[in-house]
C-alpha atoms as a PDB file:
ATOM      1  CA  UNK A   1       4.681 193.732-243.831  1.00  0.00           C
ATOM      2  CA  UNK A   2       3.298 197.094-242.959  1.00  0.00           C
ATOM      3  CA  UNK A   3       0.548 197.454-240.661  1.00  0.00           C
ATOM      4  CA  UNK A   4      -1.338 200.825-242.086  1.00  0.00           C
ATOM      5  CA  UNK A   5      -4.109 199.932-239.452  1.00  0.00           C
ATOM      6  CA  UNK A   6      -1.699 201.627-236.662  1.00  0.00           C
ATOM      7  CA  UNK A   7      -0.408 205.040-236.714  1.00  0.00           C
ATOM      8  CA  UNK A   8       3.341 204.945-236.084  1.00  0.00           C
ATOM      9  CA  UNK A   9       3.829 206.790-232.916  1.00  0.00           C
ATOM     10  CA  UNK A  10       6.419 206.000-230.217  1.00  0.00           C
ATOM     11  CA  UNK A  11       6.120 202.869-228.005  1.00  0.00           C
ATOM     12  CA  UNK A  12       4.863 204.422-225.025  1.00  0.00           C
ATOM     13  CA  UNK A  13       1.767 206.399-226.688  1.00  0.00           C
ATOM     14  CA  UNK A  14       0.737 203.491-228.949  1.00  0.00           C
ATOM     15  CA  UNK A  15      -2.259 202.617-226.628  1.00  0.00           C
ATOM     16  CA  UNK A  16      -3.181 206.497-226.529  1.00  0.00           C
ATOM     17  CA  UNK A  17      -6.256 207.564-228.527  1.00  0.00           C
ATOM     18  CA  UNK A  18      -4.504 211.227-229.073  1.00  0.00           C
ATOM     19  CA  UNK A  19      -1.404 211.495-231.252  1.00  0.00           C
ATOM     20  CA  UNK A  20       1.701 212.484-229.741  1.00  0.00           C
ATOM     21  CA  UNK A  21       1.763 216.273-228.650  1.00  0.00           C
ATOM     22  CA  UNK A  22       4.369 218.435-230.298  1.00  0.00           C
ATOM     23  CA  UNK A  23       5.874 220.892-226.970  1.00  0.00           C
ATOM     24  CA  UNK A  24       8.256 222.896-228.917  1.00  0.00           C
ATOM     25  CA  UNK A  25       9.059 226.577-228.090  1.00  0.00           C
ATOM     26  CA  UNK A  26       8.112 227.386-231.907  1.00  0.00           C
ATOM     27  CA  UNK A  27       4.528 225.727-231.305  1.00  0.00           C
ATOM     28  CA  UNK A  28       3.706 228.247-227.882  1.00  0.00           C
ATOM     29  CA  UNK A  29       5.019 231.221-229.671  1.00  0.00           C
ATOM     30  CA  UNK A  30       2.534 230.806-232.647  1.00  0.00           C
ATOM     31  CA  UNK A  31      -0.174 230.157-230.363  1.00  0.00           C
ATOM     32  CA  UNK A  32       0.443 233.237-227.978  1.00  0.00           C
ATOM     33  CA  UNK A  33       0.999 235.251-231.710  1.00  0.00           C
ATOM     34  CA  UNK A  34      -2.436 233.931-232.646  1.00  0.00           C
ATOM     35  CA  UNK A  35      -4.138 234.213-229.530  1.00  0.00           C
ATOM     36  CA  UNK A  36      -2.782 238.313-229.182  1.00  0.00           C
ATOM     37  CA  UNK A  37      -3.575 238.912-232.721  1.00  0.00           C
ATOM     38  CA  UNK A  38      -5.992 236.892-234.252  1.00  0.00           C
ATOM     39  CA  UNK A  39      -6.899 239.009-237.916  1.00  0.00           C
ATOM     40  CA  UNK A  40      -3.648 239.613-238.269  1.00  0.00           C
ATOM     41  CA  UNK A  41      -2.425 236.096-237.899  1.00  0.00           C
ATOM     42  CA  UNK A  42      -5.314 235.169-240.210  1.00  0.00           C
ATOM     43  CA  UNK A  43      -4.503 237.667-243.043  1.00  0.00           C
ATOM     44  CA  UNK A  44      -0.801 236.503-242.906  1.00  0.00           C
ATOM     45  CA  UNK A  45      -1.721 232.547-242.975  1.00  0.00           C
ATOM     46  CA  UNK A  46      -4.127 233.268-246.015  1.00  0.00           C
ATOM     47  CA  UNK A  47      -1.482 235.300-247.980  1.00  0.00           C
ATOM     48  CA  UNK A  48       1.466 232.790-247.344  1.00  0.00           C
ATOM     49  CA  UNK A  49      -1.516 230.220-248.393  1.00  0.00           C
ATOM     50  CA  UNK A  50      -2.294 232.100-251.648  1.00  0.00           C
ATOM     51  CA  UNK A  51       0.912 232.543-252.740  1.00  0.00           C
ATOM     52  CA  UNK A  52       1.891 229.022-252.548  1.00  0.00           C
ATOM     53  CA  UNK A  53      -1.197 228.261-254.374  1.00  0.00           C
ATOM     54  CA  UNK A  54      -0.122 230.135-257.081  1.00  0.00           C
ATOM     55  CA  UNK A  55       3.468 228.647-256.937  1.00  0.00           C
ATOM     56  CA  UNK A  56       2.067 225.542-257.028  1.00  0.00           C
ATOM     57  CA  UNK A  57      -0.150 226.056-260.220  1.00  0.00           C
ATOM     58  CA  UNK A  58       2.881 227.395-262.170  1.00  0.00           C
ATOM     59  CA  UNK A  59       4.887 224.573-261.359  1.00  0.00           C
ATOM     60  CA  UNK A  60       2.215 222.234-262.285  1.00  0.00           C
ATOM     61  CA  UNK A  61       1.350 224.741-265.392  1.00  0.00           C
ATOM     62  CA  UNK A  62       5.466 224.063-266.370  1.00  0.00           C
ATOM     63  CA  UNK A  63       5.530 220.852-265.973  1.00  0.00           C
ATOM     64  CA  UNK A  64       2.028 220.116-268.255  1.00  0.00           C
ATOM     65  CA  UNK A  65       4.198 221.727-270.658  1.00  0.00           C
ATOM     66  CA  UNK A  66       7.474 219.708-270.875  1.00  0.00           C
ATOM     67  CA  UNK A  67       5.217 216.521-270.509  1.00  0.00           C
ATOM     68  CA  UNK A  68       3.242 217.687-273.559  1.00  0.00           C
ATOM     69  CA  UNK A  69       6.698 218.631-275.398  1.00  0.00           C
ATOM     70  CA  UNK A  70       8.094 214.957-274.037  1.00  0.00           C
ATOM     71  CA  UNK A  71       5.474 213.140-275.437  1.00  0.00           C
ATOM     72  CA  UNK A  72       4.848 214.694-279.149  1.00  0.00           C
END
């Protein structure tokens, strides 16, 4: 049976209201990258946002389409 009451984090932080912390080197480096340059950082997270948005929609555009095709 699954419990989806509990998250499932590691034995020793189950009792810990916080998740567990992620300390990789990639994690510091974005933070320093945003903390230096802040618009930048901004700009470049709502571009790489937008276009997967729009990746997204033409995937789910394509697919709308073979559905329609499968079911006629």
């Amino acid at each position: 049976m699954i419990d989806y009451t509990r998250p499932n984090w590691p034995p020793s932080q189950r009792n810990s209201a916080a998740p567990p912390r992620s300390h990789s080197p990639t994690s510091a480096k974005g933070g320093i990258v945003l903390i230096v340059s802040p618009f930048a950082s901004i700009t470049a997270l709502a571009l790489v946002t937008g276009w997967w948005l729009i990746v997204l929609g033409v995937m789910e555009a394509i697919h709308a389409v073979q559905m329609r095709r499968a079911t006629n």
